[in-house]
PDB file of N, CA and C in Angstrom:
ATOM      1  N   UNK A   1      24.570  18.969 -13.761  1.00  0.00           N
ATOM      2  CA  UNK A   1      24.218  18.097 -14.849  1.00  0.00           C
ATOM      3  C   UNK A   1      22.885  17.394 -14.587  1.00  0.00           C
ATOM      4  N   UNK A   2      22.956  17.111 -13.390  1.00  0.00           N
ATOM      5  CA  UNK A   2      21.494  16.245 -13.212  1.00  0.00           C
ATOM      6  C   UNK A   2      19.874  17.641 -13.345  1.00  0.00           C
ATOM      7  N   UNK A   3      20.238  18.830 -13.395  1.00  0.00           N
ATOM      8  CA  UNK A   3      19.262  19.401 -13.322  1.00  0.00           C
ATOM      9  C   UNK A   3      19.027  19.787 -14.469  1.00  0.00           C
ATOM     10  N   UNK A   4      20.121  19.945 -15.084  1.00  0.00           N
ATOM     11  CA  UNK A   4      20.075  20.188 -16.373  1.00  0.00           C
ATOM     12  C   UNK A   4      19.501  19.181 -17.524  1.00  0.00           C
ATOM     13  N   UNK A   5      19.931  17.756 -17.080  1.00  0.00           N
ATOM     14  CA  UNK A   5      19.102  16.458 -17.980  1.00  0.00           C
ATOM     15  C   UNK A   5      17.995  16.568 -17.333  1.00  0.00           C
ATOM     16  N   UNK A   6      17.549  16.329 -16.113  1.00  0.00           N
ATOM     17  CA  UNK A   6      15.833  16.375 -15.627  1.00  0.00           C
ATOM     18  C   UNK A   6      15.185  17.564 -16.936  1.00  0.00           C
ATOM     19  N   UNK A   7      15.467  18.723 -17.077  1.00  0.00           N
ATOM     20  CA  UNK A   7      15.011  19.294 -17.564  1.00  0.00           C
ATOM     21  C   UNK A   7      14.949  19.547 -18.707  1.00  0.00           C
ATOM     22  N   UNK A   8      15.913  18.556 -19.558  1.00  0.00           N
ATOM     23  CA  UNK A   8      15.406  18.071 -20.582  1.00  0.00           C
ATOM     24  C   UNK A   8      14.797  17.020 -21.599  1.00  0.00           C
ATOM     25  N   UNK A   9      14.770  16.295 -20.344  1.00  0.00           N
ATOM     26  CA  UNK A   9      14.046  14.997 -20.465  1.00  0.00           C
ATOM     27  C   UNK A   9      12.945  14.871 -20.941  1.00  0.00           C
ATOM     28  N   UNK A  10      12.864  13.873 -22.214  1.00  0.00           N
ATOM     29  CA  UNK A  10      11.704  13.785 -22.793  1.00  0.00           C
ATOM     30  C   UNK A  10      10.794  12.479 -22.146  1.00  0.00           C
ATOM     31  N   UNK A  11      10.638  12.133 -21.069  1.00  0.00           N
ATOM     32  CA  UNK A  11      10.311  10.858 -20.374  1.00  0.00           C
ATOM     33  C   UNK A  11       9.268  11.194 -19.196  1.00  0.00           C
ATOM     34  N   UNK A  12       8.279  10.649 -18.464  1.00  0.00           N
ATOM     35  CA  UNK A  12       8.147  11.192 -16.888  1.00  0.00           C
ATOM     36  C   UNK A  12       8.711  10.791 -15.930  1.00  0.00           C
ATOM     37  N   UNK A  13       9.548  10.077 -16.082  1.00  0.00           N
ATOM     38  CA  UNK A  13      10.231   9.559 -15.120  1.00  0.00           C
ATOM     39  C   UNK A  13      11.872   9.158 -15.147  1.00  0.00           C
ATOM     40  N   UNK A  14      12.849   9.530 -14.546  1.00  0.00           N
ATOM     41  CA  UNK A  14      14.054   9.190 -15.139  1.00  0.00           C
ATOM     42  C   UNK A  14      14.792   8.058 -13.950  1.00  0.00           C
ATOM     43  N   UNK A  15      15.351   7.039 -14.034  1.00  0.00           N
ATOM     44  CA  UNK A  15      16.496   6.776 -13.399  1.00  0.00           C
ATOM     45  C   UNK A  15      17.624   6.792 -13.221  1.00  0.00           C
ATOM     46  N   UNK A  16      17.883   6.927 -12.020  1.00  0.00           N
ATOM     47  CA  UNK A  16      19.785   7.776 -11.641  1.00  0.00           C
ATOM     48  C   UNK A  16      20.302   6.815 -10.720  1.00  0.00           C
ATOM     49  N   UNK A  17      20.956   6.484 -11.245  1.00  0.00           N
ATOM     50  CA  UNK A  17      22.362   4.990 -10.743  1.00  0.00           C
ATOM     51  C   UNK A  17      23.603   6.012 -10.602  1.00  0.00           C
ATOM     52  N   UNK A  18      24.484   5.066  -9.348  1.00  0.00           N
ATOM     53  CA  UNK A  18      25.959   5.332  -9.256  1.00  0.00           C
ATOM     54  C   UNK A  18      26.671   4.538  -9.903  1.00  0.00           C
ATOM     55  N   UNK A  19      28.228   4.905 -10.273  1.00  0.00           N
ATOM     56  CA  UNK A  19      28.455   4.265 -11.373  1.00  0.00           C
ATOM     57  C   UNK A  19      28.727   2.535 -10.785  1.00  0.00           C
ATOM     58  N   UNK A  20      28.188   2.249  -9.713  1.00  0.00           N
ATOM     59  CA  UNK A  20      28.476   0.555  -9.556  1.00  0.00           C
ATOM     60  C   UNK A  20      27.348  -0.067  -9.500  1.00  0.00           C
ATOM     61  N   UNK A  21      26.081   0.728 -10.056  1.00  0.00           N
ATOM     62  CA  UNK A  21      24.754   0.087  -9.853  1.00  0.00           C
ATOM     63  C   UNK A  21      24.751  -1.380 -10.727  1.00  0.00           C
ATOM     64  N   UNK A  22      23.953  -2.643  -9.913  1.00  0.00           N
ATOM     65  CA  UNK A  22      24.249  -3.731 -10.137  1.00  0.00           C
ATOM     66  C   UNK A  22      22.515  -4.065  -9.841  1.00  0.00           C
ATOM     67  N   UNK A  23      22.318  -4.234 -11.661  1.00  0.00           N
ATOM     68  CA  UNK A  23      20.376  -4.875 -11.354  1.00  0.00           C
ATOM     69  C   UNK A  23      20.415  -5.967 -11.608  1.00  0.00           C
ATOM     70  N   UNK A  24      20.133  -6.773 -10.114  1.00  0.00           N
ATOM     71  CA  UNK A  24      19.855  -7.683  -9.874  1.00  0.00           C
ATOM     72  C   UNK A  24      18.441  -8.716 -10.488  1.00  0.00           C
ATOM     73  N   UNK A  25      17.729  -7.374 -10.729  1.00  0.00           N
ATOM     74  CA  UNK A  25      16.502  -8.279 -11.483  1.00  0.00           C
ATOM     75  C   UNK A  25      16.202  -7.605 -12.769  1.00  0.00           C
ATOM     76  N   UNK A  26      15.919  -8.627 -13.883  1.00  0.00           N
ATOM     77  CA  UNK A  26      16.232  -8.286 -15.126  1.00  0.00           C
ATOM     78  C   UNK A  26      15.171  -6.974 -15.421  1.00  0.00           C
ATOM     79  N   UNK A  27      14.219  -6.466 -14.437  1.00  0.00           N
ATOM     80  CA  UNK A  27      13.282  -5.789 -14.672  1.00  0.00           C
ATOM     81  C   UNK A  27      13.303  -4.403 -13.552  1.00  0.00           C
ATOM     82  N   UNK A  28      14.638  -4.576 -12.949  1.00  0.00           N
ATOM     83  CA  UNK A  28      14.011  -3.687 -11.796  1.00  0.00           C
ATOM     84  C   UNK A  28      14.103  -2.662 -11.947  1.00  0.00           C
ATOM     85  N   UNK A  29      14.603  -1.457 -13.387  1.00  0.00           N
ATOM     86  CA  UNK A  29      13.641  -0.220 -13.177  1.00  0.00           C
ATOM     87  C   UNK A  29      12.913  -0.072 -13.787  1.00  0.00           C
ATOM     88  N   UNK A  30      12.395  -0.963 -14.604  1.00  0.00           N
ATOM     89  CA  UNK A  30      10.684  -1.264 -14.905  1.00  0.00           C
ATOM     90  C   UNK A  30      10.204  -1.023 -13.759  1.00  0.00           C
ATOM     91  N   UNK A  31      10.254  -2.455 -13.236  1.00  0.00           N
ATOM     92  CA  UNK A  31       9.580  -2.696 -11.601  1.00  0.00           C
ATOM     93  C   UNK A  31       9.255  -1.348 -11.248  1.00  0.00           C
ATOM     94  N   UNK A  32      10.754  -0.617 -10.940  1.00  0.00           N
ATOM     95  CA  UNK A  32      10.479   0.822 -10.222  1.00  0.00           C
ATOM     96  C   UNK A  32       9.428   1.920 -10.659  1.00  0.00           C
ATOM     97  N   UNK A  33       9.743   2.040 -12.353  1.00  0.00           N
ATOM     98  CA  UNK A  33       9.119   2.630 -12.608  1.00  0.00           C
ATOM     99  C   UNK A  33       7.628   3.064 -12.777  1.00  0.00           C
ATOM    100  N   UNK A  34       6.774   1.304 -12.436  1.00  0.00           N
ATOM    101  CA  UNK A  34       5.546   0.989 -12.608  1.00  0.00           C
ATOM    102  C   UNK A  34       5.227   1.865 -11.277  1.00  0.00           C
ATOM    103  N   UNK A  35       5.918   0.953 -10.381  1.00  0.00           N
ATOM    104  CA  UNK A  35       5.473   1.559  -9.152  1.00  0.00           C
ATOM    105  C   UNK A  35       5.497   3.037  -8.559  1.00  0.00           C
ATOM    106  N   UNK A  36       6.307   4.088  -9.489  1.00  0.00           N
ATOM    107  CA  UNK A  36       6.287   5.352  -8.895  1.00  0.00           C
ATOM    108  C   UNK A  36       5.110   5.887  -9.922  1.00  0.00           C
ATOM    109  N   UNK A  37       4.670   5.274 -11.164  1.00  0.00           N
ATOM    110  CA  UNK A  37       3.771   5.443 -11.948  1.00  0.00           C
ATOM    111  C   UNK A  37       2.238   5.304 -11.482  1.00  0.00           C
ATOM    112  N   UNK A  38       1.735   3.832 -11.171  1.00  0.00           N
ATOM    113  CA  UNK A  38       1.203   3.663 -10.366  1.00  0.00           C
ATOM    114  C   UNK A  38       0.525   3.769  -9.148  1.00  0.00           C
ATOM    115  N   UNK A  39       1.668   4.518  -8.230  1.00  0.00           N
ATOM    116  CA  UNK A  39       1.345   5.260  -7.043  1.00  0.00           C
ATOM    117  C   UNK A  39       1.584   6.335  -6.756  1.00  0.00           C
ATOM    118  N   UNK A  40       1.794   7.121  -8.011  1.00  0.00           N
ATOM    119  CA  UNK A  40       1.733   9.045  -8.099  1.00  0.00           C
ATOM    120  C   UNK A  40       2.591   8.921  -7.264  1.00  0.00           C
ATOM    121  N   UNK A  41       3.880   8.292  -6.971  1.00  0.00           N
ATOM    122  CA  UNK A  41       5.154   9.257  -6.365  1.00  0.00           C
ATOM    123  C   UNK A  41       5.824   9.617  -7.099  1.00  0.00           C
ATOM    124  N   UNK A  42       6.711  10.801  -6.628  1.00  0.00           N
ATOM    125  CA  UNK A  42       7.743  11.764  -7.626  1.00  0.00           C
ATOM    126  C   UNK A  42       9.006  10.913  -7.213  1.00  0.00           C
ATOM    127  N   UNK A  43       9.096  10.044  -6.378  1.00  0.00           N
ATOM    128  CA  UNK A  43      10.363   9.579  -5.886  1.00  0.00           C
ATOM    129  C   UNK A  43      10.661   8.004  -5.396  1.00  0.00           C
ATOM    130  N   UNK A  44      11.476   7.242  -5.916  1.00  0.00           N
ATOM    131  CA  UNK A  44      11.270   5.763  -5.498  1.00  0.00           C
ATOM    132  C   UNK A  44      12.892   5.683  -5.364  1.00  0.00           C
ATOM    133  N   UNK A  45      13.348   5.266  -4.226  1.00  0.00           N
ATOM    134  CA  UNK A  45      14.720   5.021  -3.659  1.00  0.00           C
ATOM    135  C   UNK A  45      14.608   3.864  -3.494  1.00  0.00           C
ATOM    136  N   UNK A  46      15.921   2.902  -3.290  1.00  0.00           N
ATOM    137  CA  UNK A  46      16.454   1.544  -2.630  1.00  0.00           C
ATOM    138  C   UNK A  46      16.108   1.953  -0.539  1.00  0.00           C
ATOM    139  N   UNK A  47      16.563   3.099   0.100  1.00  0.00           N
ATOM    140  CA  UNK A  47      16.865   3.364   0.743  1.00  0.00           C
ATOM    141  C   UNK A  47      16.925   4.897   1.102  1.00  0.00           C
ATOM    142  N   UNK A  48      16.739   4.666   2.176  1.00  0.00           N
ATOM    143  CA  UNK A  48      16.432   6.655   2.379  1.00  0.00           C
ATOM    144  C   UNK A  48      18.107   6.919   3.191  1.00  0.00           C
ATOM    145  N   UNK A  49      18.600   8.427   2.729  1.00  0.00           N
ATOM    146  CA  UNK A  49      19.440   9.222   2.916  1.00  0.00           C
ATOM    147  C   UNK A  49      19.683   9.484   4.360  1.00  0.00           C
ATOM    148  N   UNK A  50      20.594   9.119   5.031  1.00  0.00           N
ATOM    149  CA  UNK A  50      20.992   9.152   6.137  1.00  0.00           C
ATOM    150  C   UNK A  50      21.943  10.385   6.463  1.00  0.00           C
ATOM    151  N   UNK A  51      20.960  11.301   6.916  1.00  0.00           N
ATOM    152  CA  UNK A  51      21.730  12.628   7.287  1.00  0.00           C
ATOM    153  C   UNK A  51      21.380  13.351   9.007  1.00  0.00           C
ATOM    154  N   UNK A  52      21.837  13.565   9.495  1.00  0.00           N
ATOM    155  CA  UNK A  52      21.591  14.003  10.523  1.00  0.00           C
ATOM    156  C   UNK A  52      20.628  15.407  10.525  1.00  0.00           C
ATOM    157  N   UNK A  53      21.143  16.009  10.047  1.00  0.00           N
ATOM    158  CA  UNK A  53      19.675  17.415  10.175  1.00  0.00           C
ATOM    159  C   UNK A  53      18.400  16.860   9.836  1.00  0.00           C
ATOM    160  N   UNK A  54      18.043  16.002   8.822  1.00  0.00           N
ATOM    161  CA  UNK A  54      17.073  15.849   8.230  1.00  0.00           C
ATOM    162  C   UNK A  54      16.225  14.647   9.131  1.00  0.00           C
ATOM    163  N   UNK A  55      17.040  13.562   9.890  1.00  0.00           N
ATOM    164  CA  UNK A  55      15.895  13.092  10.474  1.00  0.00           C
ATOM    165  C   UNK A  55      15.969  13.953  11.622  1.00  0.00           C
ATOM    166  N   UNK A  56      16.886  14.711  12.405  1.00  0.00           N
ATOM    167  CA  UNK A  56      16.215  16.054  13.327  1.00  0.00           C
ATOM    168  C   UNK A  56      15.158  16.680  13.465  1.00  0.00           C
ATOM    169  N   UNK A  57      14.699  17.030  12.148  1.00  0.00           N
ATOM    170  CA  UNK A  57      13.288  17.298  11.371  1.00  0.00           C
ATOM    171  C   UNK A  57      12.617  16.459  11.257  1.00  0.00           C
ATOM    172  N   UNK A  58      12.185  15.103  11.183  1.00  0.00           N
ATOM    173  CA  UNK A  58      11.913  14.346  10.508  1.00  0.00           C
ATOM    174  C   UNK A  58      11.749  14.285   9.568  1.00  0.00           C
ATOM    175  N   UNK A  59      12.433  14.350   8.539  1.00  0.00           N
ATOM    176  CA  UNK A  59      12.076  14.267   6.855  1.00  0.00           C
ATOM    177  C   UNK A  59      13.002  13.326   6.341  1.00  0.00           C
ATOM    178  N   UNK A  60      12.141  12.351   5.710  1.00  0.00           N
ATOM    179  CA  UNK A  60      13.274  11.257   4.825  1.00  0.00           C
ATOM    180  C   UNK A  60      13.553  11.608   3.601  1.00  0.00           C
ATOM    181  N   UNK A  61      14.392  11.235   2.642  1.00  0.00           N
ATOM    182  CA  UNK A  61      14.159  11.425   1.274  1.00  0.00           C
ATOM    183  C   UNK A  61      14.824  10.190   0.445  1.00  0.00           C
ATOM    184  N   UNK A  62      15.332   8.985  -0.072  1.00  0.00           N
ATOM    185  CA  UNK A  62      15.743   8.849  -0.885  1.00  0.00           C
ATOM    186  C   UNK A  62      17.097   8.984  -0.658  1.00  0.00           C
ATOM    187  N   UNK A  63      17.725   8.100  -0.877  1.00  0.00           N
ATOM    188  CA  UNK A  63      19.311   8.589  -1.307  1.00  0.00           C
ATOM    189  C   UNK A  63      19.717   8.098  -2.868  1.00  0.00           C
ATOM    190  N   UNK A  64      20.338   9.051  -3.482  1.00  0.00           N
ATOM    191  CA  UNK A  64      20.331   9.347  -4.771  1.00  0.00           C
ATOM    192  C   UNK A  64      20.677   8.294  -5.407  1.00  0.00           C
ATOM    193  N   UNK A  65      21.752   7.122  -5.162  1.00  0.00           N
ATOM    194  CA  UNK A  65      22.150   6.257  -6.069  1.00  0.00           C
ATOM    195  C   UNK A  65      20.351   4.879  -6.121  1.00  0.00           C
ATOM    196  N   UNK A  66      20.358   4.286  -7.491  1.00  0.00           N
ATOM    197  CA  UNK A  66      19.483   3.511  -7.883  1.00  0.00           C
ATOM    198  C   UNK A  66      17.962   4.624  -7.731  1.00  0.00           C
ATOM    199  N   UNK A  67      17.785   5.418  -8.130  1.00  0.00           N
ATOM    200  CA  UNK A  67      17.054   6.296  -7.689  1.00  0.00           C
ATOM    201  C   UNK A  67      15.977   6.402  -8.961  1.00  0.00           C
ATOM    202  N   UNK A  68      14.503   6.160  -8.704  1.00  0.00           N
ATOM    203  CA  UNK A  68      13.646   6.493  -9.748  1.00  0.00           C
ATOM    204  C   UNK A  68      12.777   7.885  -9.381  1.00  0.00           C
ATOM    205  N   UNK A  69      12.688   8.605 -10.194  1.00  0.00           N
ATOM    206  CA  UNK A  69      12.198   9.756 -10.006  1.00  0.00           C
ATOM    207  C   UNK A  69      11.161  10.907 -11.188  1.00  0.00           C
ATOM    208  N   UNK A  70      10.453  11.603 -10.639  1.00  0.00           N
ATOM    209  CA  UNK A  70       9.210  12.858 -11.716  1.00  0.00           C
ATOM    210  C   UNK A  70      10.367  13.668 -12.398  1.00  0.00           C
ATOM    211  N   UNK A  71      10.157  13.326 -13.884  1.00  0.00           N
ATOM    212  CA  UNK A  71      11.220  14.099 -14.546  1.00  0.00           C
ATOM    213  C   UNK A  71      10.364  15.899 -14.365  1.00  0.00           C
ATOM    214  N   UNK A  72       8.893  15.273 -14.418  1.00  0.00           N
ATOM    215  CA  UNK A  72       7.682  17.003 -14.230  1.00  0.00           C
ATOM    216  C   UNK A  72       7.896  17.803 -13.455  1.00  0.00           C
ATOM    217  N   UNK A  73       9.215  17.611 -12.682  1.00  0.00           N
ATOM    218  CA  UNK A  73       9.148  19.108 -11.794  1.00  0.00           C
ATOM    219  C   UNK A  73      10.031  20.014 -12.058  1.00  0.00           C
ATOM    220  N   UNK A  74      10.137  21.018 -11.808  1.00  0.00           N
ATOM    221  CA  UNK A  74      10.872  21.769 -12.519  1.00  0.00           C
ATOM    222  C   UNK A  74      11.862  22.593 -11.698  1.00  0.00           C
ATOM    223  N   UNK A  75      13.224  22.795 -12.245  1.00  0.00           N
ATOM    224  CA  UNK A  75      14.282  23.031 -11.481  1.00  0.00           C
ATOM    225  C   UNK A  75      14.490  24.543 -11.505  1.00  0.00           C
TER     226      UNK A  75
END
């Protein structure tokens, strides 16, 4: 489902909450969104994804809940 709405999203940017997301500030995926706008990222997390292979590698990413993100890429 989520690849399927990214890809039909009429927006550049979408946000993806779990269902207990709680915004604390009356603006914050504005906020978010300025800022992944602003600073050409495809990806703006609360917090990065805690997985074991991946910092093995070193690679962070985001963990999906409160998650602002490039609706432009393509699945």
């Amino acid at each position: 489902m989520i690849i399927e709405g990214t890809n039909r999203a009429k927006c550049d940017y979408i946000f993806m909450h779990d269902a207990d997301a709680f915004c604390l500030e009356s603006d914050g995926p504005e906020r978010q969104y300025r800022e992944c706008r602003d600073c050409g990222t495809t990806t703006l997390g609360v917090m990065a994804r805690w997985d074991p292979f991946f910092r093995q590698i070193g690679y962070t990413m985001p963990a999906t809940y409160e998650l602002m993100f490039s609706a432009q890429q393509e699945f």
